[in-house]
PDB file of N, CA and C in Angstrom:
ATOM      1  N   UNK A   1       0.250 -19.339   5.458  1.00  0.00           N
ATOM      2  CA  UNK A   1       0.036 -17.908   5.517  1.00  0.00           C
ATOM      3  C   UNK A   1       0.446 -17.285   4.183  1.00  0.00           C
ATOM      4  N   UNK A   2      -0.417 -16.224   3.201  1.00  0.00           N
ATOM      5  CA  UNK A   2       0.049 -15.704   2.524  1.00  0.00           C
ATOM      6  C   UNK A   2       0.920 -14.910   2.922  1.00  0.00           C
ATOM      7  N   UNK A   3       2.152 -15.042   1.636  1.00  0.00           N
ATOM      8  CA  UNK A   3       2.870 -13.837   1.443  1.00  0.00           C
ATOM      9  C   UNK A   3       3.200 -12.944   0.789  1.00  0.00           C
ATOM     10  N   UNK A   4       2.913 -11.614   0.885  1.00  0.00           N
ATOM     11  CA  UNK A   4       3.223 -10.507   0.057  1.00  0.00           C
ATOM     12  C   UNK A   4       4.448  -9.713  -0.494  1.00  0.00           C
ATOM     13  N   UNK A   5       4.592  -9.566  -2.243  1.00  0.00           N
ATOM     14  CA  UNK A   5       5.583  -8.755  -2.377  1.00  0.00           C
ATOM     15  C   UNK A   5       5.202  -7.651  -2.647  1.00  0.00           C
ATOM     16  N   UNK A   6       5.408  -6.165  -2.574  1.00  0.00           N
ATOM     17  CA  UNK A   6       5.136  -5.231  -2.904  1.00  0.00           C
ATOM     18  C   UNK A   6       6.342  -4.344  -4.166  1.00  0.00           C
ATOM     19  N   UNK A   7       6.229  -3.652  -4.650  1.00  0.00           N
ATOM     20  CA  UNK A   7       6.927  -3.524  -6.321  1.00  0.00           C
ATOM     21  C   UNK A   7       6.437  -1.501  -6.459  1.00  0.00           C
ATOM     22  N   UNK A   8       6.752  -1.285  -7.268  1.00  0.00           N
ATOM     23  CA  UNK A   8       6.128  -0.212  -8.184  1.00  0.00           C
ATOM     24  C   UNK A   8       6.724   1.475  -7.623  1.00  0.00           C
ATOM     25  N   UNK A   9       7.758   1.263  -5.939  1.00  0.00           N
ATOM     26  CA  UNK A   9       8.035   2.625  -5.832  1.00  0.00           C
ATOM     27  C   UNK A   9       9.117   3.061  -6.592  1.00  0.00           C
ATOM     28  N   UNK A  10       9.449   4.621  -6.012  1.00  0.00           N
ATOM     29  CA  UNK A  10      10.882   4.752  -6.936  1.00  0.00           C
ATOM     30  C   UNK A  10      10.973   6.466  -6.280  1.00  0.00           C
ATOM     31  N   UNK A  11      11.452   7.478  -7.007  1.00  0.00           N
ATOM     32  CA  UNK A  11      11.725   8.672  -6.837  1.00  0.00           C
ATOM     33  C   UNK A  11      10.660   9.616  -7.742  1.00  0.00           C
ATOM     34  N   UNK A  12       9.647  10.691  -6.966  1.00  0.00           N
ATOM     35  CA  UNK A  12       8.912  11.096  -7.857  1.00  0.00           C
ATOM     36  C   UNK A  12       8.624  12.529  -7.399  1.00  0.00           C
ATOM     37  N   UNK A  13       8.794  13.263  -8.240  1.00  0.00           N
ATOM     38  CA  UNK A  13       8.480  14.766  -7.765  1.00  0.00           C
ATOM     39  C   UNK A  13       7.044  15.153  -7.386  1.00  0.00           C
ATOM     40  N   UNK A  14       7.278  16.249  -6.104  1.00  0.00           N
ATOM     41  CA  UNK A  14       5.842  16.690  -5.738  1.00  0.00           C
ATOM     42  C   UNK A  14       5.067  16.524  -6.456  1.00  0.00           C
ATOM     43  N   UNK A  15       3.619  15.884  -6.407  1.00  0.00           N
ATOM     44  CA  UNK A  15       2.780  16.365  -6.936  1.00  0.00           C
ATOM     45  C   UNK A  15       2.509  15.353  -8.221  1.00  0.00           C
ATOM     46  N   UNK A  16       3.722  14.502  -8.664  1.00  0.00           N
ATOM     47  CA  UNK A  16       3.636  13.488  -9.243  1.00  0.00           C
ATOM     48  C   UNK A  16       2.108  12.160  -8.769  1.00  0.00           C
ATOM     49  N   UNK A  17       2.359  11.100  -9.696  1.00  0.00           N
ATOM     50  CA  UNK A  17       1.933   9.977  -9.247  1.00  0.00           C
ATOM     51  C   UNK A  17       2.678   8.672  -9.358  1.00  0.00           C
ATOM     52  N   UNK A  18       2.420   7.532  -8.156  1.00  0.00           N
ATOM     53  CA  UNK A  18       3.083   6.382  -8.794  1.00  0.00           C
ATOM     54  C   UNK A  18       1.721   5.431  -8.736  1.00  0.00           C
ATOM     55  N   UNK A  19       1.680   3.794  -8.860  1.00  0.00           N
ATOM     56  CA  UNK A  19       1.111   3.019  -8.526  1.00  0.00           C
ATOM     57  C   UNK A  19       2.084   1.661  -7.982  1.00  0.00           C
ATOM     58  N   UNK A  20       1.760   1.427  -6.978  1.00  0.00           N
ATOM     59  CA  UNK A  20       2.283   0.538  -5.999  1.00  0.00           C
ATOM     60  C   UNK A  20       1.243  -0.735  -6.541  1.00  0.00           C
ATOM     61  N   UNK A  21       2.503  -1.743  -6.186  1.00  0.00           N
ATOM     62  CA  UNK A  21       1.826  -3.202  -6.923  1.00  0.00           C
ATOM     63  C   UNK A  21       2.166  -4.286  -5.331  1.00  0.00           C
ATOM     64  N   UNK A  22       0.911  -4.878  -5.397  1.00  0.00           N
ATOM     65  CA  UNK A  22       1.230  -6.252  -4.190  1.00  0.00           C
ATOM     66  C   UNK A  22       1.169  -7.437  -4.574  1.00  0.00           C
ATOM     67  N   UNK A  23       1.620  -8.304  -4.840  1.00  0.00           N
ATOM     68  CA  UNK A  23       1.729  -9.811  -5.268  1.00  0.00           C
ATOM     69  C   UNK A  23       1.492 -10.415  -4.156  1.00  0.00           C
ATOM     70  N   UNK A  24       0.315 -11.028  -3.903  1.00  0.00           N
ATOM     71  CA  UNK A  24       0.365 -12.079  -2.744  1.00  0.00           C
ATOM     72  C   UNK A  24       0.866 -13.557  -3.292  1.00  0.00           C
ATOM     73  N   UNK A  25       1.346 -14.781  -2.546  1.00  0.00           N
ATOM     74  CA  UNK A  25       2.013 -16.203  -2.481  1.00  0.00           C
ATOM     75  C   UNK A  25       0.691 -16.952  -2.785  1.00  0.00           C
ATOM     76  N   UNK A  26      -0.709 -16.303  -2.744  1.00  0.00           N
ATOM     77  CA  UNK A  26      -1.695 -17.236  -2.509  1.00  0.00           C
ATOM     78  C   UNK A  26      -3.133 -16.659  -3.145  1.00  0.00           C
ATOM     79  N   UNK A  27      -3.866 -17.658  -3.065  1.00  0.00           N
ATOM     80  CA  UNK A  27      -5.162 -16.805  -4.579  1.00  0.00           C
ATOM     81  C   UNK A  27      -5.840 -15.816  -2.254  1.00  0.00           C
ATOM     82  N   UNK A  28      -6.185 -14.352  -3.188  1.00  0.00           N
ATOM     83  CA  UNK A  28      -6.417 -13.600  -2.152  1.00  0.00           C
ATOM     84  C   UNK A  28      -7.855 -13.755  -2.104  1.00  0.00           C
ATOM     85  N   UNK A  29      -8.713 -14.442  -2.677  1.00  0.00           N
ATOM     86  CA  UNK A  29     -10.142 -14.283  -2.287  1.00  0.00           C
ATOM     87  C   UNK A  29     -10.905 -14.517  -1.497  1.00  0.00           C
ATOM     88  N   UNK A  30     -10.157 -15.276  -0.994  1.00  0.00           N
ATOM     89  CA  UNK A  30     -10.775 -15.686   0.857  1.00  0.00           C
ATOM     90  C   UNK A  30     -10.060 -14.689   2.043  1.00  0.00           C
ATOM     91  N   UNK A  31      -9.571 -13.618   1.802  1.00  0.00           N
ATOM     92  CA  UNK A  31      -8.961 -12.979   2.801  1.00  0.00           C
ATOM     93  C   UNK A  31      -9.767 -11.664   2.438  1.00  0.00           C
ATOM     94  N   UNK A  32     -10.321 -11.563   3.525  1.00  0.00           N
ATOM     95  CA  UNK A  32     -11.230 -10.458   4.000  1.00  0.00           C
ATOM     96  C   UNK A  32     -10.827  -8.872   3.573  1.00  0.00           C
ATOM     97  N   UNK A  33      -9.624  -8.664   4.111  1.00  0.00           N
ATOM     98  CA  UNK A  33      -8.769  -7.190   3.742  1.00  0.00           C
ATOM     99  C   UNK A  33      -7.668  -7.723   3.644  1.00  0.00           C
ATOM    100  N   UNK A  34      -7.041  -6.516   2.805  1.00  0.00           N
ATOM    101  CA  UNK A  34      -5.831  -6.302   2.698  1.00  0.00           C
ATOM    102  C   UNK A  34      -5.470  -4.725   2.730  1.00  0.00           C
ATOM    103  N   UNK A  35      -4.233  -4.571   3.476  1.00  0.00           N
ATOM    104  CA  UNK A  35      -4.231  -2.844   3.554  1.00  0.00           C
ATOM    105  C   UNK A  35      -2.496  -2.639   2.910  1.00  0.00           C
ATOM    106  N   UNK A  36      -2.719  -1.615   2.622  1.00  0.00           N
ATOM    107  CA  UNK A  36      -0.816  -0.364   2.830  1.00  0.00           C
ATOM    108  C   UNK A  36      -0.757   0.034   3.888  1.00  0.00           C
ATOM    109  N   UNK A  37       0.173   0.026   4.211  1.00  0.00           N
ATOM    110  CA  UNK A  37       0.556   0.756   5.181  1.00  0.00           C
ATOM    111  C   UNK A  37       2.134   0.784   4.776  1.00  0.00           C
ATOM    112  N   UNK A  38       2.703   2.107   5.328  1.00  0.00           N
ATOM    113  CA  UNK A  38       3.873   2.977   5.647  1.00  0.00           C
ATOM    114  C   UNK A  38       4.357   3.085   6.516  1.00  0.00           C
ATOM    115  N   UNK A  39       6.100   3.170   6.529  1.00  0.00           N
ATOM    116  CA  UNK A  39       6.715   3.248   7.547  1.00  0.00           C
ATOM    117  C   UNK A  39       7.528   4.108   7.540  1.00  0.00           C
ATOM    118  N   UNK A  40       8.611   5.470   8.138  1.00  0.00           N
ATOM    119  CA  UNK A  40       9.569   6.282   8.245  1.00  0.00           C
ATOM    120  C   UNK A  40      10.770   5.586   8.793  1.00  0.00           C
ATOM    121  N   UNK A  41      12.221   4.976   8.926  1.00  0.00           N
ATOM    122  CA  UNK A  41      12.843   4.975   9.956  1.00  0.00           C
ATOM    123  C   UNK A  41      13.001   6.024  10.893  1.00  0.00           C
ATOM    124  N   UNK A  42      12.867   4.754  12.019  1.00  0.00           N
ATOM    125  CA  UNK A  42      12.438   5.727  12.742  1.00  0.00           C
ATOM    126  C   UNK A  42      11.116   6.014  14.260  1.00  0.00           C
ATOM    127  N   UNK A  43      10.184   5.747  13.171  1.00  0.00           N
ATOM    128  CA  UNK A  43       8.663   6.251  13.049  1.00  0.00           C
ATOM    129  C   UNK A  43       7.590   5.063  13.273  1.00  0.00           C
ATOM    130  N   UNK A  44       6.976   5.446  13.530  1.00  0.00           N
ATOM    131  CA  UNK A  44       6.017   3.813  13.649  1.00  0.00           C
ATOM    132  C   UNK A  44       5.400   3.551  12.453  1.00  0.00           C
ATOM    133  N   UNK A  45       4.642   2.722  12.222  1.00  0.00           N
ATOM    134  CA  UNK A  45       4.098   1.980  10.519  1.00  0.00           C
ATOM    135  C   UNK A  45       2.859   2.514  11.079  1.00  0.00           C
ATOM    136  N   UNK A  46       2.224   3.237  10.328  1.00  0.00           N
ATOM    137  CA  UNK A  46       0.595   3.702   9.639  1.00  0.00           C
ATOM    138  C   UNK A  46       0.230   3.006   8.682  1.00  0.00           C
ATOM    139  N   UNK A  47      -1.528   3.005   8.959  1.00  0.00           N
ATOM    140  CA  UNK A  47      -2.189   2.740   8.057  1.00  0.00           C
ATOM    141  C   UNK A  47      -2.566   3.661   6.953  1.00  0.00           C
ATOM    142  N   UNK A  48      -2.098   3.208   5.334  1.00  0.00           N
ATOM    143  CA  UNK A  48      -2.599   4.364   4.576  1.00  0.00           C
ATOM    144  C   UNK A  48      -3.682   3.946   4.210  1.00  0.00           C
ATOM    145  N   UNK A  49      -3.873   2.885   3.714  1.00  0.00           N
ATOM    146  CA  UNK A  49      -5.448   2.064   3.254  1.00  0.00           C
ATOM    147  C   UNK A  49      -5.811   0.730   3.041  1.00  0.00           C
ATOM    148  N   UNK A  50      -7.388   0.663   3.306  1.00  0.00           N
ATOM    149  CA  UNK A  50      -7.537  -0.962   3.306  1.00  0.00           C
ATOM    150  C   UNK A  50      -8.550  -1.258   2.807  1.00  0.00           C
ATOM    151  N   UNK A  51      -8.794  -2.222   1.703  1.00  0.00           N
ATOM    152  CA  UNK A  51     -10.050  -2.787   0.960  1.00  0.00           C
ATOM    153  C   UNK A  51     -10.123  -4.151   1.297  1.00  0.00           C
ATOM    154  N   UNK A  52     -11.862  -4.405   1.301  1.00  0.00           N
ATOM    155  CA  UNK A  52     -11.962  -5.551   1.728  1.00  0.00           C
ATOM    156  C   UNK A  52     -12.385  -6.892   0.783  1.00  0.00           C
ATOM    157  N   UNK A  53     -12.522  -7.544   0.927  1.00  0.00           N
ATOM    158  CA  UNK A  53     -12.857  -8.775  -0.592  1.00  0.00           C
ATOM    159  C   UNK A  53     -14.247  -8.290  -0.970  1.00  0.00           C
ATOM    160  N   UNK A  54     -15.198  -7.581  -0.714  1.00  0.00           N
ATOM    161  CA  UNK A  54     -16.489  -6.827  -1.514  1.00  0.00           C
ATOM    162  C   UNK A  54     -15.811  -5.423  -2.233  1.00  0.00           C
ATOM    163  N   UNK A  55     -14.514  -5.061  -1.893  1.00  0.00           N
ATOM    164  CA  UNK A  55     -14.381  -3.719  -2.914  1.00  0.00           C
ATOM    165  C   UNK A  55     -14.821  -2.369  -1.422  1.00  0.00           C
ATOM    166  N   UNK A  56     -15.128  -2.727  -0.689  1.00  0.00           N
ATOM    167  CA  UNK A  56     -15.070  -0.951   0.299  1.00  0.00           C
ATOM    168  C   UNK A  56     -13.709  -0.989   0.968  1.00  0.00           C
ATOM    169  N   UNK A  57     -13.207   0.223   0.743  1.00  0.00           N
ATOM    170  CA  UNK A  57     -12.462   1.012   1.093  1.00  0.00           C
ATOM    171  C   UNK A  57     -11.795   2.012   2.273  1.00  0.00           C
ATOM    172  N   UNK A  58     -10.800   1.817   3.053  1.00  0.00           N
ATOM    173  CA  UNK A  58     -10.993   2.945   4.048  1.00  0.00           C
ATOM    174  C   UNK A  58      -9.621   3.742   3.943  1.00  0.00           C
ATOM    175  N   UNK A  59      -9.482   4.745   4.051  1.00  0.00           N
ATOM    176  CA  UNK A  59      -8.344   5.501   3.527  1.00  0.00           C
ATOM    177  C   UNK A  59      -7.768   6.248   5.356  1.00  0.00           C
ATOM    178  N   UNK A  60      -6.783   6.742   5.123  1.00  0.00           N
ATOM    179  CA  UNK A  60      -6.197   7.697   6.380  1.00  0.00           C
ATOM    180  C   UNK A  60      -6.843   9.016   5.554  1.00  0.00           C
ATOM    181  N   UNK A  61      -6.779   9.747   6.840  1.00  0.00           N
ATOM    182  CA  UNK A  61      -7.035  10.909   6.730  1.00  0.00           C
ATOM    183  C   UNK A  61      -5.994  11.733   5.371  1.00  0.00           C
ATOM    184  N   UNK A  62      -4.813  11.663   5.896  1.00  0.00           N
ATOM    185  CA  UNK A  62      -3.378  13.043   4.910  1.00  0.00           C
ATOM    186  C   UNK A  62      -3.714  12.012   4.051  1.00  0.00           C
ATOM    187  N   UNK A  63      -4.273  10.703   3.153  1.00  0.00           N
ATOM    188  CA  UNK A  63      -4.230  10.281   2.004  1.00  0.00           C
ATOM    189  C   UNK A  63      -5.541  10.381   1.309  1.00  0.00           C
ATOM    190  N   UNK A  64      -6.600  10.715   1.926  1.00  0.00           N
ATOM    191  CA  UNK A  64      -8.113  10.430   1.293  1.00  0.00           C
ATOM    192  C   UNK A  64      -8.263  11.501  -0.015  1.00  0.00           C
ATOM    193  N   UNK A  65      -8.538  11.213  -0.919  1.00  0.00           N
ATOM    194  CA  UNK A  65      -8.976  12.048  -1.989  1.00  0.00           C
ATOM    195  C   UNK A  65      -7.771  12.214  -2.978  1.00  0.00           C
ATOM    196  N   UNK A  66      -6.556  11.615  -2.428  1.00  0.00           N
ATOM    197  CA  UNK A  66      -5.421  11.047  -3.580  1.00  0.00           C
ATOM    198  C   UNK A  66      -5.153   9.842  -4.014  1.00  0.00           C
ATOM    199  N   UNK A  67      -4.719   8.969  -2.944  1.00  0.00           N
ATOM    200  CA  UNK A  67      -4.672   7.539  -3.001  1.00  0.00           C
ATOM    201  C   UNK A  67      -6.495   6.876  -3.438  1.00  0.00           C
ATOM    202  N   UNK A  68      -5.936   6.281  -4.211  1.00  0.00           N
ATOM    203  CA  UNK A  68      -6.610   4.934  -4.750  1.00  0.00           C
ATOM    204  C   UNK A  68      -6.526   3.368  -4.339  1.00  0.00           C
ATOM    205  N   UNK A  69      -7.146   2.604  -3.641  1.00  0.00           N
ATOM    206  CA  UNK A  69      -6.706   1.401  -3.297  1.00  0.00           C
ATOM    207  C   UNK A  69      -7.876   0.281  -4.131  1.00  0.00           C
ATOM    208  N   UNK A  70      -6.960  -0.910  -4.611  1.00  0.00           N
ATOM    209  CA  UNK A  70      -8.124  -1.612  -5.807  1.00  0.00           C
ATOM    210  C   UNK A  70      -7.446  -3.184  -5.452  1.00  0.00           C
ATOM    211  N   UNK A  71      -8.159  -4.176  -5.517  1.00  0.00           N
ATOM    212  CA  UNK A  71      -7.752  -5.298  -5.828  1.00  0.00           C
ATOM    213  C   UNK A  71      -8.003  -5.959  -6.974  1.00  0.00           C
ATOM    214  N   UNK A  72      -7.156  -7.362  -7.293  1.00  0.00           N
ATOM    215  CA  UNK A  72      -7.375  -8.356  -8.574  1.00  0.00           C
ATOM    216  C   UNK A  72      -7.580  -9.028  -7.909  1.00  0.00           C
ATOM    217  N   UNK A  73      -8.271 -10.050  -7.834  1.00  0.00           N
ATOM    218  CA  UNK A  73      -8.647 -11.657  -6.969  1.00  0.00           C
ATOM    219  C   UNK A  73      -7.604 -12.521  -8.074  1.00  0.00           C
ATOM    220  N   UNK A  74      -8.500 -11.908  -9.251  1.00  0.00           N
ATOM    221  CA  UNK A  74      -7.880 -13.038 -10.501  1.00  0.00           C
ATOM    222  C   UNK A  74      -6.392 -13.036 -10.408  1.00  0.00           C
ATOM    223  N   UNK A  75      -5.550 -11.808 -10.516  1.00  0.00           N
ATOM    224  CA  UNK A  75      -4.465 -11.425 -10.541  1.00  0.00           C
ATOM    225  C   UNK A  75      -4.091 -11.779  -9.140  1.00  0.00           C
ATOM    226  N   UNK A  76      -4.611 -11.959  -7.960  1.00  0.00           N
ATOM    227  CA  UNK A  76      -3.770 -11.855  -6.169  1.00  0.00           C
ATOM    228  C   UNK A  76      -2.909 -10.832  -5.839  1.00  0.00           C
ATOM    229  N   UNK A  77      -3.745  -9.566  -6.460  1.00  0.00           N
ATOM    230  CA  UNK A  77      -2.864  -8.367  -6.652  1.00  0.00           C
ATOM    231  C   UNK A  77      -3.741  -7.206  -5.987  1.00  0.00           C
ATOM    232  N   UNK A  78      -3.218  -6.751  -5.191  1.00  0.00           N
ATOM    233  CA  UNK A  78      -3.380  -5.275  -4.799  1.00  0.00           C
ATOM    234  C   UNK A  78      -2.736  -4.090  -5.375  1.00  0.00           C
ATOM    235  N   UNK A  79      -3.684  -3.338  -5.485  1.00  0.00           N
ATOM    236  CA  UNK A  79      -2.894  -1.903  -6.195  1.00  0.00           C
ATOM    237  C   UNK A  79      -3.204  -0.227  -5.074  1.00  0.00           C
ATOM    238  N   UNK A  80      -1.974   0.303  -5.215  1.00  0.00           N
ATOM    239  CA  UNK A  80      -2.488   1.519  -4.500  1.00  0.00           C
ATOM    240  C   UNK A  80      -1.837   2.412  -5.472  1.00  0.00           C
ATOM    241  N   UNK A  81      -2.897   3.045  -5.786  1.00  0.00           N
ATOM    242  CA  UNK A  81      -2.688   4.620  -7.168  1.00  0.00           C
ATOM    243  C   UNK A  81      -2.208   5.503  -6.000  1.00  0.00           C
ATOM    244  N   UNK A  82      -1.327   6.509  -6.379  1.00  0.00           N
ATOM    245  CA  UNK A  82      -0.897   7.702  -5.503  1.00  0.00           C
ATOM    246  C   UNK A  82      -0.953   8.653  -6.441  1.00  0.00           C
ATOM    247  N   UNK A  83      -1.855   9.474  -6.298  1.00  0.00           N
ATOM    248  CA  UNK A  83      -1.656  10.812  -6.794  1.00  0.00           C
ATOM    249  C   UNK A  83      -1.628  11.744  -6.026  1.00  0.00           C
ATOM    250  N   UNK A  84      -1.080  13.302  -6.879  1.00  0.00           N
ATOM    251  CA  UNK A  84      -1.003  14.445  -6.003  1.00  0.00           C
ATOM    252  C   UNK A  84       0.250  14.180  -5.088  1.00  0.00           C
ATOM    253  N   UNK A  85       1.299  13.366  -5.217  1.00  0.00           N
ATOM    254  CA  UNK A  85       2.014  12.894  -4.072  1.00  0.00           C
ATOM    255  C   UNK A  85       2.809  14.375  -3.366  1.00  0.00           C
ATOM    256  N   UNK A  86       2.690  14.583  -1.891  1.00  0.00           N
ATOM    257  CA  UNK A  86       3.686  15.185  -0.889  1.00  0.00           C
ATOM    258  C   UNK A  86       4.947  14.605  -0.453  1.00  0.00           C
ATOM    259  N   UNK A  87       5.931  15.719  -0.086  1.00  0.00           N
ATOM    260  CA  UNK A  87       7.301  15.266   0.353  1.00  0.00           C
ATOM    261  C   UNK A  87       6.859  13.863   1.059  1.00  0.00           C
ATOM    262  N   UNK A  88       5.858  14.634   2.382  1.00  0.00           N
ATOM    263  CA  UNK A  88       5.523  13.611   3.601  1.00  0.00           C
ATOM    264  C   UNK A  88       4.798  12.056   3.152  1.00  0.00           C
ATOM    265  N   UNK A  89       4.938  11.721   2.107  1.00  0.00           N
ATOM    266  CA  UNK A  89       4.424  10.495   1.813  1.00  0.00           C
ATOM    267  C   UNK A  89       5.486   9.506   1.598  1.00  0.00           C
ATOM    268  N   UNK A  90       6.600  10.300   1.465  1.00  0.00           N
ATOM    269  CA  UNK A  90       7.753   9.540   1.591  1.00  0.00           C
ATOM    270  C   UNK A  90       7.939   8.672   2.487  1.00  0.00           C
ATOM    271  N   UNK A  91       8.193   7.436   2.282  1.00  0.00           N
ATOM    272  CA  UNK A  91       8.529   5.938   3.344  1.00  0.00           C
ATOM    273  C   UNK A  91       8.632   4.978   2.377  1.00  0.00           C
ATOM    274  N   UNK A  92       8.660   3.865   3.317  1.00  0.00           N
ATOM    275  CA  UNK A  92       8.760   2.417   2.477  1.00  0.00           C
ATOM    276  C   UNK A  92       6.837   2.153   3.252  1.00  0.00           C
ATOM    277  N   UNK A  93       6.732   1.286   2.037  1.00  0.00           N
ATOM    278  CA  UNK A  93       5.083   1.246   1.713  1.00  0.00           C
ATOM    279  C   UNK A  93       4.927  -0.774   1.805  1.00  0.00           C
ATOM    280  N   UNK A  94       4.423  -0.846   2.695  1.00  0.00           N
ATOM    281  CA  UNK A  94       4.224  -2.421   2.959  1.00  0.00           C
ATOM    282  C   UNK A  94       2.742  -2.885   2.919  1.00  0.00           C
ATOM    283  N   UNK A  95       2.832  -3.778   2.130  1.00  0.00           N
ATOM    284  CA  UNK A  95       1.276  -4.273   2.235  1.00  0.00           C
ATOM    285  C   UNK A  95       0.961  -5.747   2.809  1.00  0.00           C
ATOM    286  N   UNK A  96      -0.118  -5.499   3.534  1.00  0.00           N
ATOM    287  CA  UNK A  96      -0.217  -6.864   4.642  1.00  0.00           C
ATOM    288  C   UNK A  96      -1.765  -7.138   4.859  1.00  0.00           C
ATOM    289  N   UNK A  97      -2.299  -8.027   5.955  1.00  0.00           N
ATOM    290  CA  UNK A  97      -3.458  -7.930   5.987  1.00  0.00           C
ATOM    291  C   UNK A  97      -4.054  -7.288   7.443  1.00  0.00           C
ATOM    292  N   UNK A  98      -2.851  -6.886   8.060  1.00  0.00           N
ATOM    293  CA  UNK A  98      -3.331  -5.918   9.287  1.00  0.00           C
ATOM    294  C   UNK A  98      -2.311  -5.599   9.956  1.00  0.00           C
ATOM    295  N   UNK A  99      -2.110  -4.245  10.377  1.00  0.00           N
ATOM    296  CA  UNK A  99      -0.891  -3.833  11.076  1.00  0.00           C
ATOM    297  C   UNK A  99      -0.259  -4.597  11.861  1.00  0.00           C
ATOM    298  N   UNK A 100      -0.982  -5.208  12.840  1.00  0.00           N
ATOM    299  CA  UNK A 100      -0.256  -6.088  13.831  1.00  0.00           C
ATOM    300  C   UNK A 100       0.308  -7.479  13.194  1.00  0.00           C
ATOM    301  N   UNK A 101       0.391  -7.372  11.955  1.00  0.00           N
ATOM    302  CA  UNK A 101       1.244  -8.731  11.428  1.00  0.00           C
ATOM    303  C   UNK A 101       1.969  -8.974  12.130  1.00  0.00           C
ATOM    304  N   UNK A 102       1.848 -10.626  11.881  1.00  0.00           N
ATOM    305  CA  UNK A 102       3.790 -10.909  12.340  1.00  0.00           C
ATOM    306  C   UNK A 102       4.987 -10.798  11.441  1.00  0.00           C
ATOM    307  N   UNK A 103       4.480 -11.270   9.957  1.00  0.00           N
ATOM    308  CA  UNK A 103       4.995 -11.264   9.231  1.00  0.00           C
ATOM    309  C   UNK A 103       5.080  -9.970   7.865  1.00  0.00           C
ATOM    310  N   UNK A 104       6.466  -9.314   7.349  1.00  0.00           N
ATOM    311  CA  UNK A 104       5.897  -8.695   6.339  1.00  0.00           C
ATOM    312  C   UNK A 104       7.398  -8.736   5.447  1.00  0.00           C
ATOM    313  N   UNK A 105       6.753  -8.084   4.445  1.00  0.00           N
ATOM    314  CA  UNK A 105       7.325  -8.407   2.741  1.00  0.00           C
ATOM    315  C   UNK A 105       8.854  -7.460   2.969  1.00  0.00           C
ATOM    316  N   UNK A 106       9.142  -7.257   2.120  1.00  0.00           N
ATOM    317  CA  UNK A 106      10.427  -6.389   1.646  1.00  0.00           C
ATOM    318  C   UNK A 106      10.118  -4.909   1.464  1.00  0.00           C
ATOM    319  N   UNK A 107       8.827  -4.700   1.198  1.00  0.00           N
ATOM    320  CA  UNK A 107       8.097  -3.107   1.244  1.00  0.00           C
ATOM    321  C   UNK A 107       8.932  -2.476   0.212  1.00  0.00           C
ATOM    322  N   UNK A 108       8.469  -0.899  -0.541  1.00  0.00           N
ATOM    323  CA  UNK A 108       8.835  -0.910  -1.412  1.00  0.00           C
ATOM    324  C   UNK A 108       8.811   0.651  -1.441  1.00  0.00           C
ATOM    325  N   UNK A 109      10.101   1.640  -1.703  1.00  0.00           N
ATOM    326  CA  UNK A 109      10.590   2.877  -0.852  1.00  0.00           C
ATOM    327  C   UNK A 109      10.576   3.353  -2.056  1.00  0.00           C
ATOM    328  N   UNK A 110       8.970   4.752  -1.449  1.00  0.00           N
ATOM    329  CA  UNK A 110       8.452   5.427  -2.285  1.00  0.00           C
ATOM    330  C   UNK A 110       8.785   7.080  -1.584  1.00  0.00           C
ATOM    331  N   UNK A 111      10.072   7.920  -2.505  1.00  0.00           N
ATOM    332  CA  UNK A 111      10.323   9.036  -2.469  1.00  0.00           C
ATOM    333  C   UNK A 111      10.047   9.885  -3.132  1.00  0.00           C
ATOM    334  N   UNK A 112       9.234  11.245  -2.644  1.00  0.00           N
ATOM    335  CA  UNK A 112       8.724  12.052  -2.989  1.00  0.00           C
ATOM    336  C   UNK A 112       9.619  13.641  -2.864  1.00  0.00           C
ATOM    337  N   UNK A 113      10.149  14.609  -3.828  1.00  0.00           N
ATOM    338  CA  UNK A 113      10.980  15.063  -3.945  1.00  0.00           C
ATOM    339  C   UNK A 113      10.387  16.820  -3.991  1.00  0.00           C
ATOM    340  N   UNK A 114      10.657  17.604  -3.083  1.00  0.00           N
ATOM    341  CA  UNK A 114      10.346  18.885  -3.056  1.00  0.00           C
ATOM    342  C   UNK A 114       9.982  19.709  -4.120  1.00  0.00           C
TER     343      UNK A 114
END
């Protein structure tokens, strides 16, 4: 089973941007999707977005028209651009290949500051 690290959050004022980085354990080109998803303590884990090994895209609603989601095959890297960021985007940000994993990474706690 691949495994994913995720990298790239930190502390960023409204309205800022970051880019979130995923390292998968394994070359990703035979795996269909890969998504972000977010979690609150607390709160249950959402989907923020998911691309599939052709490059389409599906976004959540509170993220469409900010977030960016892109893959590297070459690299085994997923990327999610955040722009425009809100308080409410604040969580730890995990990337996997479907919510109902069993397994997931260390996720990577992206705060967004009033």
């Amino acid at each position: 089973q691949v495994q994913f690290v995720e990298s790239g959050g930190g502390l960023v004022q409204a309205g800022g941007s970051l880019r979130l980085s995923c390292v998968a354990s394994g070359n990703i080109f035979s795996i269909s999707a890969i998504g972000w998803y977010r979690q609150v303590p607390g709160k249950q884990r959402d989907m923020v977005a998911r691309i599939s090994s052709a490059g389409g895209a599906n976004y959540a609603d509170s993220v469409q028209g900010r977030f960016t989601i892109s893959r590297d095959n070459a690299k085994n890297t997923v990327y999610l651009q955040m722009n425009s960021l809100k308080a409410e985007d604040t969580a730890v940000y995990y990337c996997n290949t479907a919510i109902r994993s069993a397994s997931w990474g260390p996720g990577t706690q992206v705060t967004v500051s009033s």
